[in-house]
Protein backbone atom coordinates (compact mmCIF):
# COMPACT_ATOMS: atom_id res chain seq x y z
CA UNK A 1 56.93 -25.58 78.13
CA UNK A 2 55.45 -28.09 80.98
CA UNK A 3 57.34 -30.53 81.68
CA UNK A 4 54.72 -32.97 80.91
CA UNK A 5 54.87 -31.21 77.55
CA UNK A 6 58.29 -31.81 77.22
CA UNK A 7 58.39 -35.85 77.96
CA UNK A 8 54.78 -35.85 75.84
CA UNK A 9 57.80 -34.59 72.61
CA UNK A 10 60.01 -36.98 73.69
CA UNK A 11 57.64 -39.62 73.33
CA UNK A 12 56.54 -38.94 69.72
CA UNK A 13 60.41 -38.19 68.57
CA UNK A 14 60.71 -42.20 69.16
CA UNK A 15 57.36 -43.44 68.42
CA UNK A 16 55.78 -40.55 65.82
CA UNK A 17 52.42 -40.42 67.33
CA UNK A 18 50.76 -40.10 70.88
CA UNK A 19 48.15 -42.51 72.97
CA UNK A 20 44.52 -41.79 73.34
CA UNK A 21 43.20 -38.81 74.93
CA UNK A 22 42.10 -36.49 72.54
CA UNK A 23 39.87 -33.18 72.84
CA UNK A 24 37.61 -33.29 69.75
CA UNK A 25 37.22 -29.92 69.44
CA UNK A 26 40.45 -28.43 68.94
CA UNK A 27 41.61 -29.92 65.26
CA UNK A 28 39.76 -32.62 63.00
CA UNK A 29 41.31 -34.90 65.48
CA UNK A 30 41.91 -33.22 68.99
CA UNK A 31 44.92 -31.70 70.86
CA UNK A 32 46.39 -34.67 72.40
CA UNK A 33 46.20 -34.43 76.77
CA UNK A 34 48.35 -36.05 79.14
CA UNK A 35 45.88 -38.82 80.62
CA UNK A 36 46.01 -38.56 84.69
CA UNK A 37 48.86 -40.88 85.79
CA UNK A 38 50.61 -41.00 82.49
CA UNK A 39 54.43 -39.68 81.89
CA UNK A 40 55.41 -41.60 78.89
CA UNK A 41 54.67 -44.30 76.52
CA UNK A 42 57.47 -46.98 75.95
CA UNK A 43 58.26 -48.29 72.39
CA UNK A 44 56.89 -51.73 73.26
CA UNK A 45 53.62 -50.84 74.41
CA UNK A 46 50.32 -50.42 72.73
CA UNK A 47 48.00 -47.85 74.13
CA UNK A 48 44.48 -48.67 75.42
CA UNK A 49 42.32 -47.55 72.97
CA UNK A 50 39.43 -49.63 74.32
CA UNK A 51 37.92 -47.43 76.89
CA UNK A 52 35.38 -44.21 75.47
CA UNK A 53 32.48 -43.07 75.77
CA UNK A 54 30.78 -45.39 73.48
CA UNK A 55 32.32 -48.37 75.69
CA UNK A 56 30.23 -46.72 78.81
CA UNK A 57 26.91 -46.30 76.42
CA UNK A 58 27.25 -49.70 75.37
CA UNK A 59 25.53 -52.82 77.29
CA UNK A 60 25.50 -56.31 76.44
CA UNK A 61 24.26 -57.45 73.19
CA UNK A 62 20.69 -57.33 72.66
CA UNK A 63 19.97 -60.18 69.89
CA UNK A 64 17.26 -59.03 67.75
CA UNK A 65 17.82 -55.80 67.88
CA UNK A 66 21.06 -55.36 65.55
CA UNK A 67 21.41 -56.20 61.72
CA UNK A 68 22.89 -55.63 58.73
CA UNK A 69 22.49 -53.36 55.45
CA UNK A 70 24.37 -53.89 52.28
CA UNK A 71 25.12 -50.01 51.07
CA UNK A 72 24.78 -50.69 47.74
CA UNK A 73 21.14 -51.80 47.68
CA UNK A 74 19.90 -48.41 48.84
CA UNK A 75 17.00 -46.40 46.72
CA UNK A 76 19.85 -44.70 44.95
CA UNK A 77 19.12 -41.08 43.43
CA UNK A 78 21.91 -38.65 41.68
CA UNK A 79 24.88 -40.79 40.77
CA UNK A 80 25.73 -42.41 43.17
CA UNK A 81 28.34 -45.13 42.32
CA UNK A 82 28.23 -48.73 42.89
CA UNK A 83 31.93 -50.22 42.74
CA UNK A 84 32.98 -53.65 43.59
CA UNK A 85 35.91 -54.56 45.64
CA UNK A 86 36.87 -58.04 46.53
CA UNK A 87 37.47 -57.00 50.16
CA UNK A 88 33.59 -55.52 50.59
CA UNK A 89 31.16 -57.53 51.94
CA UNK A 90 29.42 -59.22 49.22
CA UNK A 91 32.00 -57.54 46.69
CA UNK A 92 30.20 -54.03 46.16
CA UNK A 93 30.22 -51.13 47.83
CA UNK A 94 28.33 -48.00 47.65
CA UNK A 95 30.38 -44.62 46.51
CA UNK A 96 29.61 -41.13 46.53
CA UNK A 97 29.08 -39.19 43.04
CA UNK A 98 32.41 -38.11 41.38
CA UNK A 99 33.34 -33.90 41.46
CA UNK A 100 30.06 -33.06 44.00
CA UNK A 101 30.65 -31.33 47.02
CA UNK A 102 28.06 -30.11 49.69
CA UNK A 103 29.64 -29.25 52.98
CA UNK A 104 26.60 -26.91 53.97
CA UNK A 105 23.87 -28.78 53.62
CA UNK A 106 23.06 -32.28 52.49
CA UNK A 107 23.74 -32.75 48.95
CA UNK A 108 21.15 -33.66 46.14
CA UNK A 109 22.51 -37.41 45.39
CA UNK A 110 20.47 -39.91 47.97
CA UNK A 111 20.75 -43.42 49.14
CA UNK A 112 17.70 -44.83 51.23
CA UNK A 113 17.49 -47.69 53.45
CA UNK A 114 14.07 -48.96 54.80
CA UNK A 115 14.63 -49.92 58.59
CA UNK A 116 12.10 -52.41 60.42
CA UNK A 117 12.22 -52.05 64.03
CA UNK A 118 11.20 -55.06 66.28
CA UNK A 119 11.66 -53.51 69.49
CA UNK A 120 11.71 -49.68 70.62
CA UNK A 121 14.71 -48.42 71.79
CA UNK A 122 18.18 -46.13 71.41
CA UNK A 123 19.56 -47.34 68.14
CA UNK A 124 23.30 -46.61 66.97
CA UNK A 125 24.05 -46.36 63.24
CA UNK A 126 27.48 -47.52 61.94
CA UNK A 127 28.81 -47.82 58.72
CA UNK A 128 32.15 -49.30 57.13
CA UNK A 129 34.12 -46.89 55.52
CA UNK A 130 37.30 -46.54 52.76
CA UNK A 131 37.99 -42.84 52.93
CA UNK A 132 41.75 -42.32 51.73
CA UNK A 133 42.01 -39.11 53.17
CA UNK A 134 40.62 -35.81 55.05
CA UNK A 135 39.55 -34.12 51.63
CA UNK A 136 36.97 -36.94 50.77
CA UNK A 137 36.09 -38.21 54.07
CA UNK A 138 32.21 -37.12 54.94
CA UNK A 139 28.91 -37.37 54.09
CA UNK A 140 25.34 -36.17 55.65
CA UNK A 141 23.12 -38.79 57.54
CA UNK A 142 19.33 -38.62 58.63
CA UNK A 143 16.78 -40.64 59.63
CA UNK A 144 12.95 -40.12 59.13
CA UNK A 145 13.14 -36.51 58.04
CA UNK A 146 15.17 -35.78 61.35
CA UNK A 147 18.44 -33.00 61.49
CA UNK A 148 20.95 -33.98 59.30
CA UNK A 149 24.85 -35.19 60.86
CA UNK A 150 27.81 -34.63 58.99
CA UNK A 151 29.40 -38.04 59.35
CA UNK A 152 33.08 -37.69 59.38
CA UNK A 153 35.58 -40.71 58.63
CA UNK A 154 38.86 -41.25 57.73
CA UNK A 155 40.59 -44.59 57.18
CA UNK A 156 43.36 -44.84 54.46
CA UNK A 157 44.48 -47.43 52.72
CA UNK A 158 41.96 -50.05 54.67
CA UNK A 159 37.96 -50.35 55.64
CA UNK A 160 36.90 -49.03 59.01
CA UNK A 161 33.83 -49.22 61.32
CA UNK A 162 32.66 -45.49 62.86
CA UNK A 163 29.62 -44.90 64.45
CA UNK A 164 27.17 -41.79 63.86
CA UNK A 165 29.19 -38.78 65.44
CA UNK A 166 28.51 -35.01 64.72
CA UNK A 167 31.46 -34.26 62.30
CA UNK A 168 34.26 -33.54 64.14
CA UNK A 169 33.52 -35.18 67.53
CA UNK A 170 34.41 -38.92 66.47
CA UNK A 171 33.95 -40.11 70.46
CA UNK A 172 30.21 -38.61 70.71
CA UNK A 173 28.00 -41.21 69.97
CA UNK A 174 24.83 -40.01 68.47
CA UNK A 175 21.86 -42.09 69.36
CA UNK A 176 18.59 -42.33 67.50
CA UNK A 177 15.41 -43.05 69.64
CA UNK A 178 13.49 -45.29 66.62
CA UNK A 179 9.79 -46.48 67.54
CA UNK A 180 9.12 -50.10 66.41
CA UNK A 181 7.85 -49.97 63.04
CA UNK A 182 9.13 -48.97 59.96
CA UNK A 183 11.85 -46.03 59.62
CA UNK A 184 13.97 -44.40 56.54
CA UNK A 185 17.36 -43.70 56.94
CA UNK A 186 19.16 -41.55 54.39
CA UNK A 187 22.74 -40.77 53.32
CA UNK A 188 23.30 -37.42 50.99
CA UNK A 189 26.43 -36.47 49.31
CA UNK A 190 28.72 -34.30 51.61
CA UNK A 191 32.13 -35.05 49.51
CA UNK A 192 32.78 -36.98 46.88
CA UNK A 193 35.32 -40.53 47.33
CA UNK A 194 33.54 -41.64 50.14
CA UNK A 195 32.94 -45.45 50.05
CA UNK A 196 30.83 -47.33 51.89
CA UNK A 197 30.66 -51.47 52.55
CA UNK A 198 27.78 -51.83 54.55
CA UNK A 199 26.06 -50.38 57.46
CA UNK A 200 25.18 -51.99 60.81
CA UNK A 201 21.96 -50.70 63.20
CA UNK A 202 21.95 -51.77 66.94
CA UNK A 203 20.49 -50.46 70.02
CA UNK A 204 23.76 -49.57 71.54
CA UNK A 205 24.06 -53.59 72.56
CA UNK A 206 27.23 -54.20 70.77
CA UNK A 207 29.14 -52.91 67.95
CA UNK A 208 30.56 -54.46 64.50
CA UNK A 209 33.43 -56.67 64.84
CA UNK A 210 36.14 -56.33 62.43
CA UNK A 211 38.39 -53.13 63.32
CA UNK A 212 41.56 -54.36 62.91
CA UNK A 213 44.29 -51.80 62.30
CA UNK A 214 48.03 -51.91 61.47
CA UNK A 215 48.43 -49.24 63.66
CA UNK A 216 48.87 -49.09 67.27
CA UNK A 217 46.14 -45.94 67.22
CA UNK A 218 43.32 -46.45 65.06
CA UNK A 219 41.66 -44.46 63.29
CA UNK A 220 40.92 -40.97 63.69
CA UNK A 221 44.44 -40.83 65.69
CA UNK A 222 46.69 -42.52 63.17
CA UNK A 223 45.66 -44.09 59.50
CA UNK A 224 47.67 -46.36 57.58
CA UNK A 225 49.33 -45.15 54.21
CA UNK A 226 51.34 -46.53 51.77
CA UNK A 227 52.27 -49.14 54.81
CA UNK A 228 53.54 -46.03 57.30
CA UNK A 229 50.74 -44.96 60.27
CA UNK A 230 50.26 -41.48 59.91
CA UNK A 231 49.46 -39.94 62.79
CA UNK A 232 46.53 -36.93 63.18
CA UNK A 233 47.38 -33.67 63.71
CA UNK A 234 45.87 -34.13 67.50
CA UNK A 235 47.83 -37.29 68.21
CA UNK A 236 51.16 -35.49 67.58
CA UNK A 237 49.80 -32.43 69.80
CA UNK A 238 49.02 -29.80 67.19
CA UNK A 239 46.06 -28.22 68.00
CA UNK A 240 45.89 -25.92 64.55
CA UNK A 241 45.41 -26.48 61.26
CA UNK A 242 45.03 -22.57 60.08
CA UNK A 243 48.32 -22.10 58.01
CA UNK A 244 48.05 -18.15 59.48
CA UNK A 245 48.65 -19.08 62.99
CA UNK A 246 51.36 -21.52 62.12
CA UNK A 247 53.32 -19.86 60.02
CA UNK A 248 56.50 -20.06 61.85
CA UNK A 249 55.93 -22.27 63.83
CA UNK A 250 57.52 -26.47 63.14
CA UNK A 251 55.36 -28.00 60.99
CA UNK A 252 53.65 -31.50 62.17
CA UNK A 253 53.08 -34.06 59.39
CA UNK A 254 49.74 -34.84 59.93
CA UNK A 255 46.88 -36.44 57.64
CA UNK A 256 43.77 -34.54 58.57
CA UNK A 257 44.94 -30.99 57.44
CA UNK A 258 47.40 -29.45 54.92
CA UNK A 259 49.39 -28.13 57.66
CA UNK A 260 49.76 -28.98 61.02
CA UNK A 261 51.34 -26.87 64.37
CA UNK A 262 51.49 -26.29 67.74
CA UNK A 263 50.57 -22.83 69.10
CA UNK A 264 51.28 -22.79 72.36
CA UNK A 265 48.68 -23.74 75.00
């Protein structure tokens, strides 16, 4: 084991998760990497979770060119649920249908939002999310008849702001290059328990405010539960999920799969 491997343990033994610095790609989350220069994270620090690629993408705020959707008063086709909850905006939300799944392709329930577009441009899509965990935490996105994205989220006990990111890649932006005019955007069923508050379209001039977390890593790297974080299975340097490969191996209590290990590098 590397020794940077070895103070990386150390750190979580005290603290139970990692900093930022994740590979997307490896779990739901990403196999936490030693960030050039680090060693170790004291107790009485809070990582820097303010610096990603969406930070880079991002300019200054364009006014005119960001606003608001309620999720609730979509074009609403095959059960979708509207629920209220007094900490939604407006006191609704939008919810996906009860017991219907779709992971392959985008499901048959529909929500529709008309989008007027002042000025041309590169337009981000974000939504606020309750997702309580990693079974009921996605849902397809599209706009004008364009590839679906499986939108992946998970926040816990709370509400939380992610942009449009293909599934499991939560720091890859994606961008949609909307003409001005008029433009549909649609969200299918993917799985069910998926709520949604509102959604927010800008062209990539600033981003919703409101992500406050308990937790010293928000979301994907650590959720709050129950009042605990729980850290991802990236964050506390697993990089599997496939209970094959780690049986035998120490298990890593992780929200975002069933079970969580380190395989070696």
């Amino acid at each position: 084991m590397s020794p940077a491997r070895k103070g990386l343990l150390s750190t979580i033994a005290v603290l139970g998760m990692a900093t930022a610095g994740c590979d997307p790609l490896v779990t739901s989350v990403g196999l936490w990497q030693l960030d050039s220069g680090t060693t170790s994270l004291d107790s009485g620090s809070s990582p820097d979770v303010a610096s990603s690629p969406l930070d880079a993408a991002m300019g200054e705020p364009d006014a005119g060119r960001s606003f608001y959707i309620e999720a609730e008063v979509g074009r609403l086709d095959g059960d979708f649920i509207v629920g209220d909850a007094a900490d939604a905006s407006g006191g609704r939300y939008l919810m996906t249908p009860a017991g219907l799944s779709s992971e392959d392709v985008p499901g048959p329930a529909t929500a529709r939002y008309d989008l007027e577009i002042s000025t041309a441009g590169d337009y981000l899509i974000w939504a606020r999310f309750h997702t309580p965990d990693w079974q009921h935490n996605r849902i397809w996105v599209a706009v004008d008849n364009g590839p679906p994205t499986k939108w992946r989220s998970t926040t816990g006990d709370g509400w939380y702001w992610y942009f449009v990111h293909p599934d499991l890649e939560y720091r890859t932006p994606v961008p949609f290059q909307l003409t001005q005019g008029h433009h549909e955007l649609v969200l299918a069923n993917c799985t069910d328990g998926v709520q949604i508050d509102r959604l927010y379209v800008t062209s990539l001039g600033d981003a919703p405010p409101g992500n406050d977390s308990i937790c010293p890593l928000p979301p994907p790297d650590s959720i709050p539960l129950g009042g605990t974080c729980v850290p991802s299975c990236g964050a506390l340097v697993g990089n599997s999920c496939d209970p094959t490969l780690c049986m035998g191996k120490p298990p890593l209590s992780a929200y975002d799969c069933a079970i969580c290990c380190y395989v070696g590098d």
